[in-house]
Protein backbone atom coordinates (compact mmCIF):
# COMPACT_ATOMS: atom_id res chain seq x y z
CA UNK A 1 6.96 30.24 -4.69
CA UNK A 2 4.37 29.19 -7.45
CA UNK A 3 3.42 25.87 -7.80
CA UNK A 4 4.56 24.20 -10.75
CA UNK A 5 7.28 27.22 -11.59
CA UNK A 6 10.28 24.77 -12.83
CA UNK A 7 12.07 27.80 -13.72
CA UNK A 8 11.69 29.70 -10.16
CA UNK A 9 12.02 26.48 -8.16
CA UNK A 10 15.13 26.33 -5.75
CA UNK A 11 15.82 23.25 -3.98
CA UNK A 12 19.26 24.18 -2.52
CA UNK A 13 17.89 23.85 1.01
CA UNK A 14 17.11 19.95 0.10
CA UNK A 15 19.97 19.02 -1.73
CA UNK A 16 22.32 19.96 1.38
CA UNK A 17 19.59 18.09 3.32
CA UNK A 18 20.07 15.21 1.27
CA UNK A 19 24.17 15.24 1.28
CA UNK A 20 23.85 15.49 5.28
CA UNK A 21 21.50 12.80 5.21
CA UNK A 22 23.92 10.82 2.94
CA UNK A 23 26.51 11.14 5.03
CA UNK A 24 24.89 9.96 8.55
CA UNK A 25 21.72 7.22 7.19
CA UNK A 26 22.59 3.89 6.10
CA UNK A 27 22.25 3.44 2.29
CA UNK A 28 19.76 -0.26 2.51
CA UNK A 29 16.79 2.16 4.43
CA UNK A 30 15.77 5.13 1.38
CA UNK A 31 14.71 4.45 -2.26
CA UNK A 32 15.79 7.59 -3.45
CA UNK A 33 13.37 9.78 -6.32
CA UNK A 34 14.53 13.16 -6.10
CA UNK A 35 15.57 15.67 -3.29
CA UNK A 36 12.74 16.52 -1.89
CA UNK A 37 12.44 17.59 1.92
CA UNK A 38 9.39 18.06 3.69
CA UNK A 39 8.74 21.01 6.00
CA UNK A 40 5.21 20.95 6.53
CA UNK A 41 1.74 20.14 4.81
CA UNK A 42 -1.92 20.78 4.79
CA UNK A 43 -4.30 18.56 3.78
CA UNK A 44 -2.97 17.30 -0.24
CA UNK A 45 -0.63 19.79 -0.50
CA UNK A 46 3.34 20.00 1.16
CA UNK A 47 5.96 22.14 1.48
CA UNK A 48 9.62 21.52 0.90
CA UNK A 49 12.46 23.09 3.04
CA UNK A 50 13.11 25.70 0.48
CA UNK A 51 9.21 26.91 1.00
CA UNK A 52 8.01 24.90 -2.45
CA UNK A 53 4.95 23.80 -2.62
CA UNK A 54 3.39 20.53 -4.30
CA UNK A 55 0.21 18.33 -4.91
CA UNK A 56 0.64 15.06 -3.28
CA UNK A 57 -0.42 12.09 -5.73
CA UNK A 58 1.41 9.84 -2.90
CA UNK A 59 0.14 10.45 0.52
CA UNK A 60 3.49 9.52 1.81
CA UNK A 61 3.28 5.91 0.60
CA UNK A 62 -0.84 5.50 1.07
CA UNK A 63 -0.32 6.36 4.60
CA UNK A 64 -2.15 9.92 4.73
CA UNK A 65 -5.24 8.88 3.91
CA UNK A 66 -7.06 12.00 6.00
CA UNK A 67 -4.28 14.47 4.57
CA UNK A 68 -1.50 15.70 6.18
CA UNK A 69 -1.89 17.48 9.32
CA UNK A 70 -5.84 16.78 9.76
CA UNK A 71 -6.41 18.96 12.55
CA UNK A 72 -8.82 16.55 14.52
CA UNK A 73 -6.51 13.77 14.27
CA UNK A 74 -3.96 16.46 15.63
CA UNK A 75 -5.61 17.32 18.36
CA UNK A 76 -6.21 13.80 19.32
CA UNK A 77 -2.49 13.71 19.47
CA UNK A 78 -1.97 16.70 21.42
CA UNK A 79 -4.62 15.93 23.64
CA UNK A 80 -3.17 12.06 24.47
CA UNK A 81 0.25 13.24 24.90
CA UNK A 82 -0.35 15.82 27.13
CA UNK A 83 -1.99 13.34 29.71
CA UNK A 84 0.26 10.33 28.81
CA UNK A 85 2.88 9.35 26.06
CA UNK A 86 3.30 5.72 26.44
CA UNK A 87 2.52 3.01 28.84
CA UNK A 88 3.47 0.09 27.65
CA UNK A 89 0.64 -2.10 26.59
CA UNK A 90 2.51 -5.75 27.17
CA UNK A 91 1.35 -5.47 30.61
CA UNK A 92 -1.03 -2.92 31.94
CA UNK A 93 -4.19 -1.29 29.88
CA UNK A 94 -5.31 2.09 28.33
CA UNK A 95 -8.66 3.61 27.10
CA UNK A 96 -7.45 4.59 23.65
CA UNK A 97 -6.12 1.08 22.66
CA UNK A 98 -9.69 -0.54 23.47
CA UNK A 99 -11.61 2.87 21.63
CA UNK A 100 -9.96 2.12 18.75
CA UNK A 101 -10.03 -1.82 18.14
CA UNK A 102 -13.88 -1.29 18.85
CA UNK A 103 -13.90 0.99 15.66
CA UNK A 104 -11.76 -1.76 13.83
CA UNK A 105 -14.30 -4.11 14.85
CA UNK A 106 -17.18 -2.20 13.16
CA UNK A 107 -15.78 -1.43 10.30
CA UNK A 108 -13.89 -4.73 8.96
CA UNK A 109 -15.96 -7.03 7.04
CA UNK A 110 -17.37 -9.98 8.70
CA UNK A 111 -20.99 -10.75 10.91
CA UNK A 112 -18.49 -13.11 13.42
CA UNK A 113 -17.05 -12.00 16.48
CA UNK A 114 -13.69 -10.70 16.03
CA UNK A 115 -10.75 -9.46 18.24
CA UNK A 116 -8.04 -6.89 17.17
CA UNK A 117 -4.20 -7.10 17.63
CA UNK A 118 -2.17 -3.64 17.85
CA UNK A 119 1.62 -3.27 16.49
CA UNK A 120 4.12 -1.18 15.13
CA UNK A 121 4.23 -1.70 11.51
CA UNK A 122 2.87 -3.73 8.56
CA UNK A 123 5.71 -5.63 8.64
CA UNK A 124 5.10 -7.00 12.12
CA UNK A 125 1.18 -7.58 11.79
CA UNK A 126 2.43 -9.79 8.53
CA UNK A 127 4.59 -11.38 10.93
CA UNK A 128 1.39 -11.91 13.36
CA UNK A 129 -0.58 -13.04 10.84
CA UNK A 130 1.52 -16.29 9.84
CA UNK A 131 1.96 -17.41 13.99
CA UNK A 132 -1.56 -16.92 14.08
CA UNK A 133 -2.46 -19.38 10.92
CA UNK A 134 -0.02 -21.81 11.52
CA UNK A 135 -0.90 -22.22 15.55
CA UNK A 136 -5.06 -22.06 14.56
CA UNK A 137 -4.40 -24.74 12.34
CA UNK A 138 -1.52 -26.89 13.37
CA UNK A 139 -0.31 -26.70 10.03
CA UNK A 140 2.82 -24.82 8.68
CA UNK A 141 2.78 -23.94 4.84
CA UNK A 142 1.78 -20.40 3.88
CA UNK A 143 1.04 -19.62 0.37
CA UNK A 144 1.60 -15.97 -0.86
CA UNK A 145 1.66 -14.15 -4.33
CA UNK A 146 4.88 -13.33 -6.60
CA UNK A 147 5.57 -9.80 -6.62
CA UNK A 148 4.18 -9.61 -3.43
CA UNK A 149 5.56 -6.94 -1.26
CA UNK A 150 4.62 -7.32 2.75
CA UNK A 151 7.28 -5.79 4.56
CA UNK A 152 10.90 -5.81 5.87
CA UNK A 153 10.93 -8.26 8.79
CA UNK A 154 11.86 -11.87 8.44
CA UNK A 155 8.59 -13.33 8.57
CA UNK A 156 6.94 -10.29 5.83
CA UNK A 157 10.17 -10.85 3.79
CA UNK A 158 9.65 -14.98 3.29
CA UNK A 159 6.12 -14.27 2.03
CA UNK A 160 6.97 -11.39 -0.10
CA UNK A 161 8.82 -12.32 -3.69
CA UNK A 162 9.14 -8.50 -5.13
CA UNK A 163 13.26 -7.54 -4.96
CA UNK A 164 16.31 -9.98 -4.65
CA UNK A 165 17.77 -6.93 -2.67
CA UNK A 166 15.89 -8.65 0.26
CA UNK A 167 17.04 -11.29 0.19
CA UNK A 168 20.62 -11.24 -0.56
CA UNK A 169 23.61 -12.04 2.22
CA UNK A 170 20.76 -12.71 4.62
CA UNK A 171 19.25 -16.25 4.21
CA UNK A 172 17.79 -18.36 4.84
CA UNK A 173 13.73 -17.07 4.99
CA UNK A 174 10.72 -18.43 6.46
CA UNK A 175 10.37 -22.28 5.72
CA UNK A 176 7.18 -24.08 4.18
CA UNK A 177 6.43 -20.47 2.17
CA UNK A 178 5.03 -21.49 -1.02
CA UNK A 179 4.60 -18.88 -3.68
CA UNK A 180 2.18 -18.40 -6.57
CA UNK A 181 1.41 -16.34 -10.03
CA UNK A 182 -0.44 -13.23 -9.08
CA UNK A 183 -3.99 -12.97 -11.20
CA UNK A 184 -2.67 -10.32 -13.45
CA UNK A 185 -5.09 -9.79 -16.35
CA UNK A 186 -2.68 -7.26 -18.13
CA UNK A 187 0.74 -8.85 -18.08
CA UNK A 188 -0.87 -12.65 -17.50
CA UNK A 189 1.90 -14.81 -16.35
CA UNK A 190 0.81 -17.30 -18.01
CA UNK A 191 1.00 -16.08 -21.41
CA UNK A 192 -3.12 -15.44 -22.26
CA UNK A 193 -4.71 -12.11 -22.71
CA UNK A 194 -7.42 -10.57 -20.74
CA UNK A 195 -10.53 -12.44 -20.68
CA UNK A 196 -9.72 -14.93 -23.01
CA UNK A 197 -8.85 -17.82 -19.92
CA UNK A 198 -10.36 -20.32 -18.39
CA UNK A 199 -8.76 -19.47 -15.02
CA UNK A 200 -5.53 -21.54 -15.37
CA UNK A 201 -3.75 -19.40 -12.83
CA UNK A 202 -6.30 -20.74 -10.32
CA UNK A 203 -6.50 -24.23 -11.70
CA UNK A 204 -2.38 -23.94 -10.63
CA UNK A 205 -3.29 -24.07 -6.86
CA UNK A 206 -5.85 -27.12 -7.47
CA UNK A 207 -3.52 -28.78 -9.44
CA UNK A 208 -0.83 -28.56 -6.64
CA UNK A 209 -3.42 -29.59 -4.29
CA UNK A 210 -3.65 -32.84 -6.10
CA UNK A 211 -0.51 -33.43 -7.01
CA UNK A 212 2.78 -32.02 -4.64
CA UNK A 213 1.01 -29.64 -1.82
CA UNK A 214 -1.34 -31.59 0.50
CA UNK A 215 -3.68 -28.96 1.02
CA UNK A 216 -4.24 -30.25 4.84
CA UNK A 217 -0.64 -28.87 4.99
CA UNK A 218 -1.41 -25.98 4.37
CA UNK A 219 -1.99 -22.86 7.19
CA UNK A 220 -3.17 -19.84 5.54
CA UNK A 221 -3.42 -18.14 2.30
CA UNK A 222 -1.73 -14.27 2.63
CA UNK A 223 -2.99 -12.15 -0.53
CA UNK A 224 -3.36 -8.06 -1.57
CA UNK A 225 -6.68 -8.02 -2.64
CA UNK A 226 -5.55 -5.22 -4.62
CA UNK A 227 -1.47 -5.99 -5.15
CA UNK A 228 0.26 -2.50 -4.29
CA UNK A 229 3.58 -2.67 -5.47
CA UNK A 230 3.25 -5.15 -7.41
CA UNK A 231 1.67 -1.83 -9.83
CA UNK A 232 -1.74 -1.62 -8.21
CA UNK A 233 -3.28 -4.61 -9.92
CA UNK A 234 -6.52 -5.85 -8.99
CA UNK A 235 -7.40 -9.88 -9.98
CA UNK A 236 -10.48 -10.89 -11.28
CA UNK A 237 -13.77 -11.33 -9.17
CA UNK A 238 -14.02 -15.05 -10.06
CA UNK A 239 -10.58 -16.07 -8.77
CA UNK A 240 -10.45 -14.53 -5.79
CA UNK A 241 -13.94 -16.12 -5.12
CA UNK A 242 -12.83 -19.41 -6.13
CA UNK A 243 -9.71 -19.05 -3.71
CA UNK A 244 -11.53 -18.22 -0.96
CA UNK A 245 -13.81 -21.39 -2.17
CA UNK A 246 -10.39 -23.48 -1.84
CA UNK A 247 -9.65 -22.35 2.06
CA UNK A 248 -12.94 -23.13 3.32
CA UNK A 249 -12.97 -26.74 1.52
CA UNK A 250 -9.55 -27.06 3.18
CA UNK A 251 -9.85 -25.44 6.02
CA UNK A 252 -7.04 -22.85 4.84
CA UNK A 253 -7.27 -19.09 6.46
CA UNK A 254 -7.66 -16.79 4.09
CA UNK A 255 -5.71 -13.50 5.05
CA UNK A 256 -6.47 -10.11 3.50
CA UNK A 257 -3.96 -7.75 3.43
CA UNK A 258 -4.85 -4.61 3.41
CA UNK A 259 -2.20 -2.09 4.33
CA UNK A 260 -1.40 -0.29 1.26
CA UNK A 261 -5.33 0.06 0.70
CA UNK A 262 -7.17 0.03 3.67
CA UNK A 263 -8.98 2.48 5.40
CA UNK A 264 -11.16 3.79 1.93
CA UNK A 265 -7.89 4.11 -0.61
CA UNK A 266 -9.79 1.50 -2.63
CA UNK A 267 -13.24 3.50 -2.43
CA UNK A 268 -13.71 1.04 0.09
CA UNK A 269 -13.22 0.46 3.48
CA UNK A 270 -11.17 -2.22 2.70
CA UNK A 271 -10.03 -3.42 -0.61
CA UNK A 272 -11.77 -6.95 0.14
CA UNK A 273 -15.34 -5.80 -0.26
CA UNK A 274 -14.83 -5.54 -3.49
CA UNK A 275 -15.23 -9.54 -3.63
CA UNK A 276 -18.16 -9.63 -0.95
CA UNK A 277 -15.96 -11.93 0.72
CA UNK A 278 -14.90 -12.13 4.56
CA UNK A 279 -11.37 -13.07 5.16
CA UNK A 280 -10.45 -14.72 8.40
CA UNK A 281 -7.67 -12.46 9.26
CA UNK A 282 -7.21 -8.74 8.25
CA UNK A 283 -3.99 -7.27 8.41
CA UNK A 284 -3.43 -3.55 8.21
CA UNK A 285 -1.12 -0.74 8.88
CA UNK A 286 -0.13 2.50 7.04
CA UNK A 287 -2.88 5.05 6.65
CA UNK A 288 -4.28 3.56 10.40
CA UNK A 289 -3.31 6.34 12.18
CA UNK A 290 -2.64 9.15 9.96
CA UNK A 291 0.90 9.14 9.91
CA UNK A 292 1.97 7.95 13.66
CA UNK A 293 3.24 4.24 13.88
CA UNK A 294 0.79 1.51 14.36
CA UNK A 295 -0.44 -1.69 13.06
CA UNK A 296 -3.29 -4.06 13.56
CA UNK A 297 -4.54 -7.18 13.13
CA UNK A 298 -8.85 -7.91 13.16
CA UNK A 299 -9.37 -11.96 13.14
CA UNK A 300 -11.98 -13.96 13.83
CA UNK A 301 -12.02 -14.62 18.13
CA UNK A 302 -11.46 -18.36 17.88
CA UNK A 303 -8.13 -17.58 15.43
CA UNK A 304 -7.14 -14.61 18.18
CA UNK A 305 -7.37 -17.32 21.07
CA UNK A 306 -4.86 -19.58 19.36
CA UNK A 307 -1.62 -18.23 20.93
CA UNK A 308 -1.24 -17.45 24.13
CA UNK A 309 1.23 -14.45 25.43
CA UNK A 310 4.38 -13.85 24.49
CA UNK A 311 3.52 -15.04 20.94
CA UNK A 312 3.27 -11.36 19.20
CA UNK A 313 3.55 -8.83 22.10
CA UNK A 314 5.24 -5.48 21.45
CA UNK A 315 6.74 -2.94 24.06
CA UNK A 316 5.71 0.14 22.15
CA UNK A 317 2.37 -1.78 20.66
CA UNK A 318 -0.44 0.13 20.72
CA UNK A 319 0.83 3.14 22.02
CA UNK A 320 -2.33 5.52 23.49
CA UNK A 321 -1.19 8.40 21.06
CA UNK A 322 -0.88 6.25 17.71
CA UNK A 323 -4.06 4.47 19.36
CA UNK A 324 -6.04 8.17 19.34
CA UNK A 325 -4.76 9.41 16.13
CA UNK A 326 -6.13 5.91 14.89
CA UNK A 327 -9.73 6.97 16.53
CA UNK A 328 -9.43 9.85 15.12
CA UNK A 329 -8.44 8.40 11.23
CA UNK A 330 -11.70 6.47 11.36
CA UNK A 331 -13.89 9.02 12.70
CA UNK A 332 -12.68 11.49 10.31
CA UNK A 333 -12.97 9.05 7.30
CA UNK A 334 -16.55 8.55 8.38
CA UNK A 335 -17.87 12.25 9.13
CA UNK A 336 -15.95 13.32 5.84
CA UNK A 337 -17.49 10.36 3.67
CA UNK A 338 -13.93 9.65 2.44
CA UNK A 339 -14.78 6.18 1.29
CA UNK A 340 -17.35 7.15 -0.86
CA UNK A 341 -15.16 10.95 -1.94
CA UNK A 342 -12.60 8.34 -2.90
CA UNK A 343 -14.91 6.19 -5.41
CA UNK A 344 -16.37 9.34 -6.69
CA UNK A 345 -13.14 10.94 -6.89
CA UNK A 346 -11.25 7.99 -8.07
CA UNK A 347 -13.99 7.44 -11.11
CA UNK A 348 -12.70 10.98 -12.44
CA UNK A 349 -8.89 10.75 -12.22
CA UNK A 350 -9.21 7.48 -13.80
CA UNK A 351 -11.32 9.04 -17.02
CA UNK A 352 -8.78 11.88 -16.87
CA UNK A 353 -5.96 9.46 -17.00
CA UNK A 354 -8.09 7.14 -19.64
CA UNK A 355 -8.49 9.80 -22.03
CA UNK A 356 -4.14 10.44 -21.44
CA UNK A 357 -4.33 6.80 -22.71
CA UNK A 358 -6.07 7.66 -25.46
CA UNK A 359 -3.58 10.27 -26.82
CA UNK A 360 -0.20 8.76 -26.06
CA UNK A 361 0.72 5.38 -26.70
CA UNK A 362 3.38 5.47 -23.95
CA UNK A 363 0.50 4.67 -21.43
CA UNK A 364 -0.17 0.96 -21.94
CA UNK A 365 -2.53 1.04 -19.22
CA UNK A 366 -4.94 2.44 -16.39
CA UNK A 367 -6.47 0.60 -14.09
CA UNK A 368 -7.47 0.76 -10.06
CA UNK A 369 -10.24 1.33 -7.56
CA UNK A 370 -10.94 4.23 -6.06
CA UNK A 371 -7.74 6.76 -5.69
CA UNK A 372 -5.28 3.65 -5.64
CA UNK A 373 -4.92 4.23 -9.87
CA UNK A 374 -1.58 2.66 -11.62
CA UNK A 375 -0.54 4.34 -15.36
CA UNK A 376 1.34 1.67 -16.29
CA UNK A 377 4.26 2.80 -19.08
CA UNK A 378 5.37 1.04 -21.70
CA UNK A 379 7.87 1.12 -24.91
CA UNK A 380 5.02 -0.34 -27.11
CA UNK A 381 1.62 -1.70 -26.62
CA UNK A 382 2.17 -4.54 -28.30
CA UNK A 383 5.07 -5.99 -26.04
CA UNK A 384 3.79 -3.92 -23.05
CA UNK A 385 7.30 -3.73 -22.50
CA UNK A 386 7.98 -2.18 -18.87
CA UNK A 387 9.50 1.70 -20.07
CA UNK A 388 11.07 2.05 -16.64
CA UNK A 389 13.05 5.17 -18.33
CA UNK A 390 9.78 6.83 -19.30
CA UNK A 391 8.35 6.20 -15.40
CA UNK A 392 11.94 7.52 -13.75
CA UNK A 393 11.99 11.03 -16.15
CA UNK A 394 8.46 11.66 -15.85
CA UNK A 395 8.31 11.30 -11.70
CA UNK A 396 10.93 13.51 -11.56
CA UNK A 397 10.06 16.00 -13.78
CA UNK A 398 6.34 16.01 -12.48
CA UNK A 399 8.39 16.55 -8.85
CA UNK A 400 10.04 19.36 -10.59
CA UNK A 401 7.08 21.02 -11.99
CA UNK A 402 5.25 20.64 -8.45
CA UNK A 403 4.10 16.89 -8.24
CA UNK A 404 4.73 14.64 -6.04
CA UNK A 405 4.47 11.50 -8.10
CA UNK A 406 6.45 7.99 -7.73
CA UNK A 407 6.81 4.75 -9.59
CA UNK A 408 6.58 1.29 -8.66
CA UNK A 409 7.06 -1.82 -10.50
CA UNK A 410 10.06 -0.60 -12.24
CA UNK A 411 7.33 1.29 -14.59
CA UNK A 412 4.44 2.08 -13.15
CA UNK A 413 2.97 5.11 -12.04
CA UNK A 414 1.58 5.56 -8.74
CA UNK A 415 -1.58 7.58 -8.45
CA UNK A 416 -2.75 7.73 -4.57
CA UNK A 417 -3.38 11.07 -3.16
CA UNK A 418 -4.46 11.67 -0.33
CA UNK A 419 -8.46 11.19 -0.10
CA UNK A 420 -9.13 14.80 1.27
CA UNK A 421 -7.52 16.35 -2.00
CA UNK A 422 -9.86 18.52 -4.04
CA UNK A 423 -11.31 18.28 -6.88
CA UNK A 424 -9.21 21.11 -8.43
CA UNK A 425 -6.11 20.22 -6.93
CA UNK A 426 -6.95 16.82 -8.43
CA UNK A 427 -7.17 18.07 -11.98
CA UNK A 428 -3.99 20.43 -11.58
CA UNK A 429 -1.96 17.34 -10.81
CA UNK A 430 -3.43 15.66 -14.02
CA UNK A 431 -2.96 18.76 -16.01
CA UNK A 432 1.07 18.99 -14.71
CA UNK A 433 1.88 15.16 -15.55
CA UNK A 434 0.01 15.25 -18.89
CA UNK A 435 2.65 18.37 -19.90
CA UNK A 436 5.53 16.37 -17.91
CA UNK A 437 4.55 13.44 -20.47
CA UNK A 438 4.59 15.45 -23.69
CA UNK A 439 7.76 16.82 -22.48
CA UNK A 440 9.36 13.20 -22.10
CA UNK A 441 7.92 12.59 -25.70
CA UNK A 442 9.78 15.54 -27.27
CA UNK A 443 13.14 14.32 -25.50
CA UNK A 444 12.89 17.57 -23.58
CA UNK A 445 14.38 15.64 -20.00
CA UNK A 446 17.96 14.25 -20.38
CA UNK A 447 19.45 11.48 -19.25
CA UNK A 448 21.07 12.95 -16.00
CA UNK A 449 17.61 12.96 -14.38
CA UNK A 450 18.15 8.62 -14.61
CA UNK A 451 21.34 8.94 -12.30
CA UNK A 452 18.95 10.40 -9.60
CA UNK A 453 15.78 8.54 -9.89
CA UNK A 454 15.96 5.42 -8.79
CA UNK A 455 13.07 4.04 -7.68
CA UNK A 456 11.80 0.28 -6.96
């Protein structure tokens, strides 16, 4: 099959796929794009059951940062399983958990001695990181971001304020969750445009300090340095500075999360370095360990000897073949220079997708660090009107053509391939969604395509 041939592309394979799948999977646990089914993949490119293949602008959600299939991160797994699977980690101890939260340790911002916390998911080290705020502090309020997205458990669901689909039927959340405006320079929430503020979005947490929220109430401070689904939007240096500022005055923890763009998606090791600042708590899952299921959490040691076990202890936690392929992740991110292939690499898609900008209005905006970009659709510049129509025809049509490319944020498009991707494979993606977008501008994709791509 060629890559990109709409016309010779057969998907038959994946649509009965998808109708079995249908039939058998509950509806709440897929966001459904297109049918696409994966059989295998090497490095940025996959392979759908009906042997097409694609470039991968979404690393499976940010989580194959090293590519699919890395072979050393493969053999890590092949090696660990063939001595052990699992032994739980509740109780008794393994060499591959303590390998790999001394890499975590070296590589997470901050000169203070830190200890490292293993789960399953994002979700879950979300979860950790509220017990641990509110027993370090003796406090209980957690502040968070709108259109904050931090997972699917109860605890990741009260500080995230992205879909009412999460919340409906199954109240009540989290109590003492407090949320505020994300910094968003584009779309400002409160009504200014970009650089023409005097910070008022920050001056809204002082000003509830003083007034309603005692800030010696107050626990920890959960924020996306860079807000993923929220449509990749990065706030600006001085407010997360002065926030940080805030929870040391008040003796607030100030928790990074980092799952969608940890482990160099940023161009960074983690997206907080961007700031120069050290968080007290990192939290981080996803691109971890390649693929396998694991999460962590890196905190300062005092803030780690707050709780005392059963507080956050998982059966399956840590597992010795997530913990390898998670050895493995950072070692290969470091002999490959990922980080720094991901600035370099990043700088070029985002002139590539700059000079798209330039030519069609649809594109209201670019922005991002390193390959985490957002091309963020709209019906007019003036407005910046979300074009969510625009964002569903052209994913699927770029999916059609050979492109794995999603949206987020009801319009935005979500640029994260994996950081191994070429170059060349780099630029063919580009190429395929700048046709894909003067095709949506001609009215050459009907309407049928918005029954099937649904998206966030």
């Amino acid at each position: 099959m060629v890559m990109g041939d709409e016309a010779n592309r057969c998907v038959e394979n994946c649509a009965r796929l998808v109708e079995r799948d249908r039939q058998v999977m509950a509806p709440f646990s897929r966001i459904h794009y297109y049918p696409f089914a994966v059989k295998k993949g090497r490095g940025a490119i996959v392979e759908d059951i009906d042997g097409n293949e694609y470039i991968d602008f979404f690393s499976s959600a940010a989580v194959l940062n090293t590519g699919h299939s890395h072979p050393v991160v493969v053999d890590a797994i092949k090696e660990q399983s063939e001595d052990f699977v699992h032994y739980t980690t509740a109780y008794m101890y393994n060499d591959a958990q303590v390998e790999l939260a001394e890499r975590l340790v070296q590589i997470t911002p901050g000169s203070f001695k830190k200890r490292v916390a293993f789960g399953l998911t994002g979700s879950d080290a979300n979860d950790g990181a509220i017990k641990l705020a509110r027993a370090y502090t003796g406090r209980k309020t957690i502040i968070s971001f709108l259109k904050a997205y931090h997972g699917s458990t109860y605890g990741s669901m009260s500080v995230s304020a992205i879909s009412l689909n999460m919340r409906r039927k199954i109240g009540p959340m989290l109590g003492d969750v407090h949320h505020l405006p994300y910094p968003d320079c584009y779309r400002c929430p409160l009504g200014h445009e970009r650089g023409g503020c005097s910070m008022e979005c920050i001056r809204l947490l002082e000003d509830a300090f003083e007034t309603h929220l005692p800030p010696d109430d107050v626990a920890g401070v959960i924020m996306e340095p860079i807000a993923g689904d929220a449509g990749i939007i990065m706030p600006p240096m001085e407010y997360v500075k002065r926030l940080h500022e805030l929870c040391q005055k008040h003796g607030i923890l100030f928790v990074s999360e980092e799952v969608q763009q940890g482990f160099g998606r940023s161009g960074k090791w983690f997206g907080i370095e961007h700031y120069g600042i050290e968080p007290d708590i990192i939290v981080m899952g996803k691109a971890i360990a390649s693929g396998l299921p694991l999460s962590a959490l890196v905190a300062r040691s005092e803030i780690m000897e707050s709780l005392a076990p059963p507080a956050h202890i998982f059966t399956m936690g840590g597992n010795p073949v997530c913990c390898r392929a998670g050895a493995a992740t950072v070692d290969v991110i470091r002999a490959e220079s990922l980080v720094e292939k991901s600035r370099e690499l990043g700088k070029h898609a985002m002139m590539r997708l700059q000079e798209l900008s330039d030519r069609y209005e649809i594109i209201g905006d670019v922005r991002g660090a390193g390959l985490s970009i957002a091309v963020d659709l709209v019906t007019d510049r003036v407005s910046r009107e979300r074009n969510r129509e625009a964002a569903a025809k052209i994913s699927y049509r770029c999916w059609q053509k050979g492109l794995i490319l999603t949206f987020f944020a009801g319009n935005v498009l979500r640029v994260q391939p994996p950081l191994v991707i070429t170059s060349e494979e780099l630029d063919r993606g580009i190429d395929i969604l700048e046709k894909v977008i003067e095709e949506y501008l001609d009215g050459r994709i009907p309407d049928s395509v918005l029954e099937e791509s649904k998206g966030w």
